[in-house]
Each structure stands twice: as C-alpha cells, then as structure tokens.
N, C-alpha and C. Protein backbone atom coordinates (compact mmCIF):
# COMPACT_ATOMS: atom_id res chain seq x y z
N UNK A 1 -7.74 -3.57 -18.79
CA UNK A 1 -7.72 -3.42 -17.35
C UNK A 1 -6.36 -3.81 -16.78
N UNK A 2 -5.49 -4.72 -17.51
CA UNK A 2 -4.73 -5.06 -16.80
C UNK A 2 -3.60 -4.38 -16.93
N UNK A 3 -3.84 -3.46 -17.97
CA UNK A 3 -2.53 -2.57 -18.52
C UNK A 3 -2.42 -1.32 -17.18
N UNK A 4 -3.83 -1.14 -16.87
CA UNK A 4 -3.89 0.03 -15.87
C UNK A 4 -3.20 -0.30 -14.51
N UNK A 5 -3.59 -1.53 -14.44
CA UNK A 5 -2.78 -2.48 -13.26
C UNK A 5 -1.32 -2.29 -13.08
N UNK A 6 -0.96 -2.42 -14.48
CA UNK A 6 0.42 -2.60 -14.91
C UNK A 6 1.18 -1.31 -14.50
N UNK A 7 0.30 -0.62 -14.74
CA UNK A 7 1.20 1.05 -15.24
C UNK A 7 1.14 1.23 -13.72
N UNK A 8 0.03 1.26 -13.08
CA UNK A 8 -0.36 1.45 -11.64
C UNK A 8 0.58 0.87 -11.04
N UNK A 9 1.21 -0.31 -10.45
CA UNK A 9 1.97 -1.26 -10.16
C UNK A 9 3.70 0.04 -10.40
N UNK A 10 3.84 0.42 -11.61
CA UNK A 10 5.46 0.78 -12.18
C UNK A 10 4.87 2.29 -11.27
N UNK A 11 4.00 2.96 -11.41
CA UNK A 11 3.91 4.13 -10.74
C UNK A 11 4.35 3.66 -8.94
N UNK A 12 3.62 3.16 -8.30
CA UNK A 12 4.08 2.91 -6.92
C UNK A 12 4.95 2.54 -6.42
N UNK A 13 5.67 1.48 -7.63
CA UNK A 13 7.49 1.41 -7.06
C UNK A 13 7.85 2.26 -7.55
N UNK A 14 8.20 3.25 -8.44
CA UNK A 14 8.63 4.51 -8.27
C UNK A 14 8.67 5.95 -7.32
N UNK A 15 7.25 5.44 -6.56
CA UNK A 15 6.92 6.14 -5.46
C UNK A 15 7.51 5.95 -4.37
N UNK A 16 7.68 4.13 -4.40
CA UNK A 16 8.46 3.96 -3.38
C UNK A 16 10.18 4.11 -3.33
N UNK A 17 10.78 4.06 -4.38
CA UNK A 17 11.62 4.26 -4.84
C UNK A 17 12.36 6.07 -4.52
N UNK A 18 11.55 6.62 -4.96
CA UNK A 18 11.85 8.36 -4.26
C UNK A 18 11.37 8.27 -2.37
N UNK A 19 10.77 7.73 -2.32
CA UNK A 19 10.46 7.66 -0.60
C UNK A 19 12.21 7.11 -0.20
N UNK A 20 12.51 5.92 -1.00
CA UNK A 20 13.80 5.74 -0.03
C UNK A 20 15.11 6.99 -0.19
N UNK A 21 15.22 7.13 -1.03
CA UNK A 21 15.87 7.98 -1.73
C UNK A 21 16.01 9.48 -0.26
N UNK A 22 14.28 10.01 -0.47
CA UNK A 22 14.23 10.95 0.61
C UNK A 22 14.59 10.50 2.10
N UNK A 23 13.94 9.41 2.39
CA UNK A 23 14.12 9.02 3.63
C UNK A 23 15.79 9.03 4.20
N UNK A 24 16.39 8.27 3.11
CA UNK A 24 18.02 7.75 3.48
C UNK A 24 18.52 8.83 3.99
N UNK A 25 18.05 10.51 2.55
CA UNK A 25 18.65 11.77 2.96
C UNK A 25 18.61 12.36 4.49
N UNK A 26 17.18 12.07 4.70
CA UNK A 26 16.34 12.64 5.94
C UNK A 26 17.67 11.82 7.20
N UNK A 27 17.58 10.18 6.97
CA UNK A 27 18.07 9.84 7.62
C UNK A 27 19.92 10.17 7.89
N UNK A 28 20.48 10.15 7.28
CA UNK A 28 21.87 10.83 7.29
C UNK A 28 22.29 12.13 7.64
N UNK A 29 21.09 12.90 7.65
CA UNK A 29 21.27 14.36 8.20
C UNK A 29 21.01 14.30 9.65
N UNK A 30 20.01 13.21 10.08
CA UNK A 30 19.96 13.06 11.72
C UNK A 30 20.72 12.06 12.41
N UNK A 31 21.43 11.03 11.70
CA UNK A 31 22.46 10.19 12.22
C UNK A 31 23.98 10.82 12.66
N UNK A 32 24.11 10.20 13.65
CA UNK A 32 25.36 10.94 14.59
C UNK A 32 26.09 9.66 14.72
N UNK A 33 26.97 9.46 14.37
CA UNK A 33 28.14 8.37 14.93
C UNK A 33 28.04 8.71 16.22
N UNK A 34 27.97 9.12 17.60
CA UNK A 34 28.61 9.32 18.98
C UNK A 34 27.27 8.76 19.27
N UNK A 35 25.88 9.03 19.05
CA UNK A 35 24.60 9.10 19.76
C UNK A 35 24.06 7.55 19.22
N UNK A 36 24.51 6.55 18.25
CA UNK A 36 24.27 5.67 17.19
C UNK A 36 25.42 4.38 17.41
N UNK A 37 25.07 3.28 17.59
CA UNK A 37 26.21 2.24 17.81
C UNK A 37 25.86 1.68 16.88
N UNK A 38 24.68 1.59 15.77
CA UNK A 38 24.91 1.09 14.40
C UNK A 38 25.50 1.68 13.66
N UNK A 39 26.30 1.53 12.42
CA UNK A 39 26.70 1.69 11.47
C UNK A 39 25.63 2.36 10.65
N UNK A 40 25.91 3.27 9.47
CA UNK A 40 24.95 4.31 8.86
C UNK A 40 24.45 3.23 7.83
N UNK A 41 25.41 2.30 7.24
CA UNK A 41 24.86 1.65 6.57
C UNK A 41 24.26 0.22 6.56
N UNK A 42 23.25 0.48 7.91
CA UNK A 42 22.41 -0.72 8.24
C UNK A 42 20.97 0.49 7.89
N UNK A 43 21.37 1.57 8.65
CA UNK A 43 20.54 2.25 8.30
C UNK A 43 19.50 2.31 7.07
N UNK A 44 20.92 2.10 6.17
CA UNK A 44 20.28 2.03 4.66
C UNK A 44 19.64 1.08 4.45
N UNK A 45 20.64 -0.18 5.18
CA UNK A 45 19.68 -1.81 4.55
C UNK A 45 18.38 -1.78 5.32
N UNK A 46 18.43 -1.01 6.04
CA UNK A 46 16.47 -1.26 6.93
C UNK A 46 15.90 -0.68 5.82
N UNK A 47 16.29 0.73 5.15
CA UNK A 47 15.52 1.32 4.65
C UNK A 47 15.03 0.44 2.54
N UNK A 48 16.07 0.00 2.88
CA UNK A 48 15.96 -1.14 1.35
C UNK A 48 15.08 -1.88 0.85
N UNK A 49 14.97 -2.78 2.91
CA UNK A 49 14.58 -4.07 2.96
C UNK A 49 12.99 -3.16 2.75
N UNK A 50 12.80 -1.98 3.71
CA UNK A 50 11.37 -1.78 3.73
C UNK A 50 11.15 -0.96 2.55
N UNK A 51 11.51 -0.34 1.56
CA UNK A 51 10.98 0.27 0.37
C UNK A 51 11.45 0.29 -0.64
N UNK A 52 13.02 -0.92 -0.82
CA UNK A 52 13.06 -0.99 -2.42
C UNK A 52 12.70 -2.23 -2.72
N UNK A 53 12.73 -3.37 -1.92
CA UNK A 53 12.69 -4.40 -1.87
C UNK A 53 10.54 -4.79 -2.63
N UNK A 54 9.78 -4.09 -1.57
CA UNK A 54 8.43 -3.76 -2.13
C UNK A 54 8.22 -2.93 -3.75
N UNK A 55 9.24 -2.30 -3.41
CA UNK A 55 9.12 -1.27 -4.92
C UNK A 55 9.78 -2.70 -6.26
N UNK A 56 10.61 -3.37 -5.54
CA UNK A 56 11.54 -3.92 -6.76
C UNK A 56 10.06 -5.18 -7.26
N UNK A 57 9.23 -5.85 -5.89
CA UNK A 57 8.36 -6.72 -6.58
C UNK A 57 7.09 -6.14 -7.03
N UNK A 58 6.73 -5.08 -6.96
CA UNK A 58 5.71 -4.39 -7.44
C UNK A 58 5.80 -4.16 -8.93
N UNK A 59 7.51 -3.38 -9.38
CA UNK A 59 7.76 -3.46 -10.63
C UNK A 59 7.97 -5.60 -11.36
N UNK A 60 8.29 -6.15 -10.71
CA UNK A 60 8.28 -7.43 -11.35
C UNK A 60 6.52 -8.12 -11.65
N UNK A 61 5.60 -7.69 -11.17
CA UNK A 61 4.45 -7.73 -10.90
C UNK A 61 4.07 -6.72 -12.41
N UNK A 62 4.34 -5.77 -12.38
CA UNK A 62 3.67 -4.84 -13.57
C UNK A 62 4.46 -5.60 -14.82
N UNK A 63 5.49 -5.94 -14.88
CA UNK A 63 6.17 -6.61 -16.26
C UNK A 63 5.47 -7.66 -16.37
N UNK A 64 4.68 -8.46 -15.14
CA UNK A 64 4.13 -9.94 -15.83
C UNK A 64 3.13 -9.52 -15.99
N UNK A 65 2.23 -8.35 -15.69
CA UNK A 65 1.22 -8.55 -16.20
C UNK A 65 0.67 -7.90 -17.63
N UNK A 66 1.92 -7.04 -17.73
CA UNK A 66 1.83 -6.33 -19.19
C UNK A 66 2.25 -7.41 -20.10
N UNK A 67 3.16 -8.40 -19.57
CA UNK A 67 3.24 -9.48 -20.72
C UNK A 67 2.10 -10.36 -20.83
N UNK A 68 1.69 -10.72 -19.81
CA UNK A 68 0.12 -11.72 -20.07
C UNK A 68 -0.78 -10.89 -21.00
N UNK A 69 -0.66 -9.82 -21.28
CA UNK A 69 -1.37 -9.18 -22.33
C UNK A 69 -0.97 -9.64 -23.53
C-alpha cells in the first residue's frame, strides 16, 4: 500500500511540475512590461512558491515512504 502512495505522491509532483512549466508559458505571453510594475520574474517566484515548492515536498514524501518499505 505504501508503494502506491509512493508512486502516487512522484505522479502529482510531476503534475504539478508541468502545471508550472505551462502556467509560467501562459504567463509570459500575457505579461506586458508597460501594463505590469512587477518584474516578470516575481511572476515566476509566485508561480514556484505555489507549484514547485508543493511538487518538491510531495516528491520528498514519496522517497520516505518508499524507503520505510
């Protein structure tokens, strides 16, 4: 059971992992320096903090539990 956990866990940060990936794209094609007084690359760190950051402990989560096996 816990292997399914495991694998389950590496599948969803990978999911989340292509979500940022798309998003950043999505986001850089609608960012305008003139219309935008942030910088593009805060942009990115919002998008980090909210989906690699979850993706990065989800994968640390599937390695401990494939090792407790």
């Amino acid at each position: 059971m816990k292997h399914k956990i495991s694998k389950l866990c590496n599948i969803i940060s990978l999911i989340f992992i292509v979500c940022f990936v798309i998003k950043t794209i999505y986001d850089y094609g609608s960012y305008s320096s003139t219309l935008n007084s942030a910088p593009f690359y805060l942009w990115i760190l919002a998008n980090a903090i909210c989906l690699v950051l979850p993706a990065l402990i989800l994968f640390i989560v599937g390695i401990v539990l494939k090792k407790k096996k």
